[in-house]
PDB file of N, CA and C in Angstrom:
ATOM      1  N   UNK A   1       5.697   5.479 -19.716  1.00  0.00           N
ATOM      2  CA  UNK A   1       6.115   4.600 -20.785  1.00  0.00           C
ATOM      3  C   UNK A   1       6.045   5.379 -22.102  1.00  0.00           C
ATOM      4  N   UNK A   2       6.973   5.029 -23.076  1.00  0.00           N
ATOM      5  CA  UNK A   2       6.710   6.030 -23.796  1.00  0.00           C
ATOM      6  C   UNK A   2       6.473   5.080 -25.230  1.00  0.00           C
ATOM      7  N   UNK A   3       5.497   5.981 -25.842  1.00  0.00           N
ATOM      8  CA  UNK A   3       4.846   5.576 -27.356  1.00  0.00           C
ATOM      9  C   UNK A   3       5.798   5.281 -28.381  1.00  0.00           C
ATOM     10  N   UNK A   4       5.346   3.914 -28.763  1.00  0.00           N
ATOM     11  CA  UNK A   4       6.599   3.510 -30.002  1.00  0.00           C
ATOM     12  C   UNK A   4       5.447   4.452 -31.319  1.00  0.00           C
ATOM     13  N   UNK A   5       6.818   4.850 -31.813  1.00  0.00           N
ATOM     14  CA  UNK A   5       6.435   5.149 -33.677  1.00  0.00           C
ATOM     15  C   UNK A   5       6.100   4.285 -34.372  1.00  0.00           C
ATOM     16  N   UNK A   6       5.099   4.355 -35.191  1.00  0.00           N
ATOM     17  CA  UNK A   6       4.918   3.360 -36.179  1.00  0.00           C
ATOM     18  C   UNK A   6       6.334   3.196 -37.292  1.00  0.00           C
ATOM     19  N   UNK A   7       6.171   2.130 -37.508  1.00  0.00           N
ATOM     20  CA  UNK A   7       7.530   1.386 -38.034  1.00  0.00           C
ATOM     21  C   UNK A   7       7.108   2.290 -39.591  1.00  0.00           C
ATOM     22  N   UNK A   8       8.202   3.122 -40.475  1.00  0.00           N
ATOM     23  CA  UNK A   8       8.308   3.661 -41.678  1.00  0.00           C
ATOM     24  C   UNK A   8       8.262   2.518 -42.771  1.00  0.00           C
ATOM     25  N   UNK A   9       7.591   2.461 -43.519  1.00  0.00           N
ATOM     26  CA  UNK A   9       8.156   1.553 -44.750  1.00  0.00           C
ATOM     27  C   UNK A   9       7.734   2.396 -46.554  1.00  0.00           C
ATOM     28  N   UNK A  10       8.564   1.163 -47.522  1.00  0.00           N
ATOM     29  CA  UNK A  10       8.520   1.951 -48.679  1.00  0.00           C
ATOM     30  C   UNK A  10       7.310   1.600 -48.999  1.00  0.00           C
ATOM     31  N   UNK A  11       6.429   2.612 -49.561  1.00  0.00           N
ATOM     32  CA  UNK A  11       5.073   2.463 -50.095  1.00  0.00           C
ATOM     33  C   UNK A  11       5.069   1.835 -51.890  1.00  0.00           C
ATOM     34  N   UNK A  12       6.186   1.555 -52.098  1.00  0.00           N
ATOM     35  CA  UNK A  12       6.137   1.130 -53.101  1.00  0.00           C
ATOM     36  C   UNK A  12       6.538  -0.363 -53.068  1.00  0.00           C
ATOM     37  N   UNK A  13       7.310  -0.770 -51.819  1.00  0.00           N
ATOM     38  CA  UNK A  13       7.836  -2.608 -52.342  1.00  0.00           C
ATOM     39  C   UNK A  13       7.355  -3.196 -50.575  1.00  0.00           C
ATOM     40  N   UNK A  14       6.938  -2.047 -49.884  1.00  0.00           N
ATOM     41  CA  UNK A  14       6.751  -2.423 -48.960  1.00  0.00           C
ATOM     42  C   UNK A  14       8.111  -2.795 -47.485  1.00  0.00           C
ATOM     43  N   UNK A  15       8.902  -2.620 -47.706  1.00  0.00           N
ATOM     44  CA  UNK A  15      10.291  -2.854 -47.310  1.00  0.00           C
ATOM     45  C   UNK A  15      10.334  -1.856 -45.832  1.00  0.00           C
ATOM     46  N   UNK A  16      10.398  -2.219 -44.526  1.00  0.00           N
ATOM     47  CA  UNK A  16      10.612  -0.780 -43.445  1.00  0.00           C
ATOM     48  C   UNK A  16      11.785  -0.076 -43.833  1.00  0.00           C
ATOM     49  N   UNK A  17      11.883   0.888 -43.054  1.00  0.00           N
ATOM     50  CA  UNK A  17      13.403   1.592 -42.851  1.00  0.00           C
ATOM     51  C   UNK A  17      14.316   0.938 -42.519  1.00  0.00           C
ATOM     52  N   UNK A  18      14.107  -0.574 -41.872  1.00  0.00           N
ATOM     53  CA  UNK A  18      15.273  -0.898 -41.246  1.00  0.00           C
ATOM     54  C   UNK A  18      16.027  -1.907 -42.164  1.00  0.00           C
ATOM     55  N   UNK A  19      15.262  -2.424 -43.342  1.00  0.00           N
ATOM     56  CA  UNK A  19      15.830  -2.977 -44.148  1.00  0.00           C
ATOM     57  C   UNK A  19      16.132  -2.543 -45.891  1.00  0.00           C
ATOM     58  N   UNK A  20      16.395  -1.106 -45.608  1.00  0.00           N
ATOM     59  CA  UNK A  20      16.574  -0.508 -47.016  1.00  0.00           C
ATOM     60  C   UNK A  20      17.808   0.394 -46.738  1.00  0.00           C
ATOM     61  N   UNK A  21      18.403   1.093 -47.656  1.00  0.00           N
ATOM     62  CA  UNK A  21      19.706   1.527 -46.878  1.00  0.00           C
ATOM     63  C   UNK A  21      19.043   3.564 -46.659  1.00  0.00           C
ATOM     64  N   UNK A  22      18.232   3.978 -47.555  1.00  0.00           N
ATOM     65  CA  UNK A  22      17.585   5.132 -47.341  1.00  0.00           C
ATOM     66  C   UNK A  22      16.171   5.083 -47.621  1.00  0.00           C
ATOM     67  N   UNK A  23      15.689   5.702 -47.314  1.00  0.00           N
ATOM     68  CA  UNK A  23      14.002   5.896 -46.958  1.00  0.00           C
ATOM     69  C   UNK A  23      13.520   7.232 -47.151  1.00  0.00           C
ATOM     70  N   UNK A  24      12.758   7.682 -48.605  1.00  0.00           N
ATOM     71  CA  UNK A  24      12.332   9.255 -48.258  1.00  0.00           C
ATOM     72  C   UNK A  24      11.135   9.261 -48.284  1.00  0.00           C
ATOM     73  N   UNK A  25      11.147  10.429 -47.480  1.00  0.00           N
ATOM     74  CA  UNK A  25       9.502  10.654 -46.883  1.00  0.00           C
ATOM     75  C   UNK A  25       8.662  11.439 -47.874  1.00  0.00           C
ATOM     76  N   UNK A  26       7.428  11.540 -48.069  1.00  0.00           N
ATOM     77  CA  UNK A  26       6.678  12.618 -48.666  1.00  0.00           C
ATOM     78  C   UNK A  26       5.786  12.768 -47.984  1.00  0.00           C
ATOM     79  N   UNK A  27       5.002  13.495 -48.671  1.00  0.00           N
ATOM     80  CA  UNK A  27       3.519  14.086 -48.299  1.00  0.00           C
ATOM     81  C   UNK A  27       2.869  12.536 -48.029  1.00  0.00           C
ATOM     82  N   UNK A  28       2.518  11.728 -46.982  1.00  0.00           N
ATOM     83  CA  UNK A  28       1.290  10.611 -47.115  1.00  0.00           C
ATOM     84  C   UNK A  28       2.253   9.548 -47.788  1.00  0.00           C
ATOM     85  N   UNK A  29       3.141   9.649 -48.124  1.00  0.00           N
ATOM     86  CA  UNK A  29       4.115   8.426 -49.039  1.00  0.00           C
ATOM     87  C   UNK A  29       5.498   8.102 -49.116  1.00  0.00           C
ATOM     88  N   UNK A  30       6.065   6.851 -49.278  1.00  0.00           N
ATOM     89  CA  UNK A  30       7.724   6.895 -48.605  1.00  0.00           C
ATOM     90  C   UNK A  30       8.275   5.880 -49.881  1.00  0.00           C
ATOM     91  N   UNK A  31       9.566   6.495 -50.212  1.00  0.00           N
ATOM     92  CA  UNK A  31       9.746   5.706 -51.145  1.00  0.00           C
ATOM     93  C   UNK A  31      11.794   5.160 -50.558  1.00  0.00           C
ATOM     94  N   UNK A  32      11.974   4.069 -50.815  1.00  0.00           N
ATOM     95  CA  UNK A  32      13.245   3.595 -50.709  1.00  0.00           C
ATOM     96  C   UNK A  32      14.040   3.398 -51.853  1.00  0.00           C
ATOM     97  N   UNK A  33      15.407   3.835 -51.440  1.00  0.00           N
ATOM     98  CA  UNK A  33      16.426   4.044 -52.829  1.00  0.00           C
ATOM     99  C   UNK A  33      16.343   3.083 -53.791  1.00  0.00           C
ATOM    100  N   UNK A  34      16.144   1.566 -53.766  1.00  0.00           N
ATOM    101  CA  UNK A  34      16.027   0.615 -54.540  1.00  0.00           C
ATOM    102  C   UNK A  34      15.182   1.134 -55.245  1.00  0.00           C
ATOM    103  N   UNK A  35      13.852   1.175 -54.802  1.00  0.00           N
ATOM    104  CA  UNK A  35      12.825   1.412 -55.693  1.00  0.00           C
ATOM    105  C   UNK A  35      13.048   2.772 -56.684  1.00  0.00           C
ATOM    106  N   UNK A  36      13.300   3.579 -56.019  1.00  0.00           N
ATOM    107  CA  UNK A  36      14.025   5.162 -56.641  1.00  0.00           C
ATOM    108  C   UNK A  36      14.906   4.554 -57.949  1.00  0.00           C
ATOM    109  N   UNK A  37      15.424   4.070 -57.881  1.00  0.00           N
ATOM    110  CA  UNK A  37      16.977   3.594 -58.729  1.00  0.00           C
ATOM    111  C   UNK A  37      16.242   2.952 -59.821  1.00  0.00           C
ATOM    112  N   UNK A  38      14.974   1.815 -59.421  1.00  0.00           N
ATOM    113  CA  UNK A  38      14.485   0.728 -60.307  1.00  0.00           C
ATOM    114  C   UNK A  38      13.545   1.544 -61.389  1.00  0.00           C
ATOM    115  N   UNK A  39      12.970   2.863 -60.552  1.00  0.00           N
ATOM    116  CA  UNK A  39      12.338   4.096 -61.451  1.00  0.00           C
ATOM    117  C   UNK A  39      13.123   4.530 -62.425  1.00  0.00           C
ATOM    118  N   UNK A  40      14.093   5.138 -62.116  1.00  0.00           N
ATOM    119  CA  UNK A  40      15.211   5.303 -62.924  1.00  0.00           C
ATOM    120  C   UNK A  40      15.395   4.475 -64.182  1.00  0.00           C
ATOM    121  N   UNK A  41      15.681   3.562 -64.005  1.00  0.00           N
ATOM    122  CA  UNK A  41      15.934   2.329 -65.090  1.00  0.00           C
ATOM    123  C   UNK A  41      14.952   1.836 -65.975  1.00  0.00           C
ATOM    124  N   UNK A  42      13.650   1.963 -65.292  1.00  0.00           N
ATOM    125  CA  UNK A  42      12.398   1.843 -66.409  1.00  0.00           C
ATOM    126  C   UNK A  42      12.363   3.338 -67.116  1.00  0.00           C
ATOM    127  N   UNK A  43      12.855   4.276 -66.400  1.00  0.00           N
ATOM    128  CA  UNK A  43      12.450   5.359 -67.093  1.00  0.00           C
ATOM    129  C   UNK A  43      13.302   5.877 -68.900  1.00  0.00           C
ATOM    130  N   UNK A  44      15.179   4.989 -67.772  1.00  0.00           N
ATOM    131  CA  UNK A  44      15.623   5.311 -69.183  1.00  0.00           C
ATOM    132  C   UNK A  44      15.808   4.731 -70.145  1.00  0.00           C
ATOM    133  N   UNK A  45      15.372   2.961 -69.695  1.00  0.00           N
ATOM    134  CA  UNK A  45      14.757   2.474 -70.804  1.00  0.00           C
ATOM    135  C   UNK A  45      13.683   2.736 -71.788  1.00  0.00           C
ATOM    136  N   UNK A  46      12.839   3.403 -71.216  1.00  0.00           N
ATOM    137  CA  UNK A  46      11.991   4.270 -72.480  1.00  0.00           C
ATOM    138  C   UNK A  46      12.668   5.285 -72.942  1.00  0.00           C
ATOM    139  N   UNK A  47      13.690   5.714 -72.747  1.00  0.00           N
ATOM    140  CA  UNK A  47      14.613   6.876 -73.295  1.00  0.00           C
ATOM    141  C   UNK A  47      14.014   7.797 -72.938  1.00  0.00           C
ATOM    142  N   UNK A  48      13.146   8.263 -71.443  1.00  0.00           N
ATOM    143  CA  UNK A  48      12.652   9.293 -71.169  1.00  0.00           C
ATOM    144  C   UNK A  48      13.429  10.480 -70.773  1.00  0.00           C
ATOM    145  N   UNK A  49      13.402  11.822 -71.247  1.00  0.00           N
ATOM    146  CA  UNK A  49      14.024  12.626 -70.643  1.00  0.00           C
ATOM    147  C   UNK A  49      13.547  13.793 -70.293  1.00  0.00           C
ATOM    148  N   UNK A  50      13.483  14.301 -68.974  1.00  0.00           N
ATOM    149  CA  UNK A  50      12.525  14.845 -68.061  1.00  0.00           C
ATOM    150  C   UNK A  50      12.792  16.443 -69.530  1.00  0.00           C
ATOM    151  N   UNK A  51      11.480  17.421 -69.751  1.00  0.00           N
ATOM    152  CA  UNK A  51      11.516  18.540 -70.196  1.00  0.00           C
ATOM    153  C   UNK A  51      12.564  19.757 -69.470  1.00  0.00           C
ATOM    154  N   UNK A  52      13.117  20.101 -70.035  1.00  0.00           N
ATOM    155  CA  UNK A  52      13.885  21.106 -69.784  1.00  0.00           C
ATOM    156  C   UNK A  52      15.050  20.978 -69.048  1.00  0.00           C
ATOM    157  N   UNK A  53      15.566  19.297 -69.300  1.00  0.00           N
ATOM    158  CA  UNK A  53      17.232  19.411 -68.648  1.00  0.00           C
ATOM    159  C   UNK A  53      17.917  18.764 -68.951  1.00  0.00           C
ATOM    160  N   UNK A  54      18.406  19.046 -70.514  1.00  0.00           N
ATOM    161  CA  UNK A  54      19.153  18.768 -70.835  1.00  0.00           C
ATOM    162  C   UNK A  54      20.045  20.040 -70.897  1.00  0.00           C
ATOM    163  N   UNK A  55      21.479  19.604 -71.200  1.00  0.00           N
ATOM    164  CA  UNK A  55      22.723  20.371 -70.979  1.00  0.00           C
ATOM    165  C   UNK A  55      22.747  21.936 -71.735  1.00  0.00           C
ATOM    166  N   UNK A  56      22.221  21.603 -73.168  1.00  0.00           N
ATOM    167  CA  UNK A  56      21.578  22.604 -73.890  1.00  0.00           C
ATOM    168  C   UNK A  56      21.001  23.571 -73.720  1.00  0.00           C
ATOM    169  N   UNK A  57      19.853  23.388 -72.721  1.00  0.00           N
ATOM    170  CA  UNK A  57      18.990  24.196 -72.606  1.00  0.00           C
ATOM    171  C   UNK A  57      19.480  24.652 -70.967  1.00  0.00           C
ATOM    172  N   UNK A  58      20.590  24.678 -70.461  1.00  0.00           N
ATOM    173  CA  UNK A  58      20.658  25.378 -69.258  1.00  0.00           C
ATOM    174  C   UNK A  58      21.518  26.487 -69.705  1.00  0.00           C
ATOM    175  N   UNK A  59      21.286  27.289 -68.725  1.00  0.00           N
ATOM    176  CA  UNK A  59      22.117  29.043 -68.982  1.00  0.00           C
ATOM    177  C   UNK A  59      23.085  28.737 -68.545  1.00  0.00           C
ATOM    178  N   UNK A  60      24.766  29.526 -69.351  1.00  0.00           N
ATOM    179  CA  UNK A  60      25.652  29.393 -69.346  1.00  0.00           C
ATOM    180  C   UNK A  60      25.944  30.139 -67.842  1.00  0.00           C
ATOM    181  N   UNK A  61      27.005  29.738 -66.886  1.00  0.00           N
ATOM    182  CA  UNK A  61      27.378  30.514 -65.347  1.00  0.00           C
ATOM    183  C   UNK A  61      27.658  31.692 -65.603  1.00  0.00           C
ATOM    184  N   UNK A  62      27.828  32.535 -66.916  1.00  0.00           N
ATOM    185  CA  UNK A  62      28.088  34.049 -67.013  1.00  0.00           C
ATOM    186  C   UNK A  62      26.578  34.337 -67.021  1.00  0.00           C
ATOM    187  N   UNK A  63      25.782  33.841 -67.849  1.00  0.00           N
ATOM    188  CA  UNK A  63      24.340  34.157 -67.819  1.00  0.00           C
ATOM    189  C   UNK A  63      23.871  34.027 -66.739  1.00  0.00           C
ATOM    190  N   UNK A  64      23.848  32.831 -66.438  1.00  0.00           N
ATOM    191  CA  UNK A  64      23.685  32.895 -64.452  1.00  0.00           C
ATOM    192  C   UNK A  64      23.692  34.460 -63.638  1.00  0.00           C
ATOM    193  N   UNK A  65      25.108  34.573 -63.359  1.00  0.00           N
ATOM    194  CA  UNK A  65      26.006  35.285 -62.622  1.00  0.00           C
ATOM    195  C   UNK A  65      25.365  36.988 -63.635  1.00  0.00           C
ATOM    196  N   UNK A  66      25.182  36.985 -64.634  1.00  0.00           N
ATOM    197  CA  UNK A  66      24.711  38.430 -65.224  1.00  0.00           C
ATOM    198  C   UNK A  66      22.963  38.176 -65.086  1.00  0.00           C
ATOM    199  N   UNK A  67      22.059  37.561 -64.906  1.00  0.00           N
ATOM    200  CA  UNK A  67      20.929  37.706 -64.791  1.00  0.00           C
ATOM    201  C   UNK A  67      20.780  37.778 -62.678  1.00  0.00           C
ATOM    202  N   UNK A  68      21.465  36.984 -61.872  1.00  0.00           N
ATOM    203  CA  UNK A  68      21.689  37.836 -60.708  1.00  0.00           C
ATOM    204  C   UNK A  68      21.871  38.874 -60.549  1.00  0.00           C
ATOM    205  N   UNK A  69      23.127  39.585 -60.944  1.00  0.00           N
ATOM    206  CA  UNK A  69      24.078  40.922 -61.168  1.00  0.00           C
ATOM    207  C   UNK A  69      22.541  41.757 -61.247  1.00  0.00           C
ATOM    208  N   UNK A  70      21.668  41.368 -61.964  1.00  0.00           N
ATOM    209  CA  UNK A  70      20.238  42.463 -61.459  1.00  0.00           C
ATOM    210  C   UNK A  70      19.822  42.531 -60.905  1.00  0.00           C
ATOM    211  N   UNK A  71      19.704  41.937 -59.908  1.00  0.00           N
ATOM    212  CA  UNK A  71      18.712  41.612 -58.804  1.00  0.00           C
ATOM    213  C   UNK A  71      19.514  41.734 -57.503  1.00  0.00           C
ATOM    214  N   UNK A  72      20.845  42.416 -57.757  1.00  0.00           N
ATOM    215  CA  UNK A  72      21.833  42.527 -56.117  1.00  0.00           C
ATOM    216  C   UNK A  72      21.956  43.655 -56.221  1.00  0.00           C
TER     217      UNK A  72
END
């Protein structure tokens, strides 16, 4: 007979896998896209914006492509 898996759910709303449309796993913790999305939305309602990514501050694809070009 073979061993059922314990049923996955989101550690944040509580929801299994079978009733969320994605489910990600971590280390010890599982989070579902709703909840992911609802993070999102509190986040950019505080107008949070993660350090170092905005459009500005990324290297242009020649800079890219010439800081590789050293390393090949």
């Amino acid at each position: 007979m073979a061993r059922r898996l314990p049923e996955l759910r989101c550690s944040f709303c509580g929801r299994t896998q079978n009733q969320v449309h994605k489910l990600i796993q971590g280390p010890g913790v599982n989070i579902c896209s709703d909840c992911v999305r609802m993070c999102d939305e509190i986040l950019a309602e505080e107008g949070h914006t993660p350090p170092g990514l905005s459009l500005e501050s990324l290297p242009r694809p020649e800079d890219i492509k010439a800081g590789l070009d050293e390393y090949v």
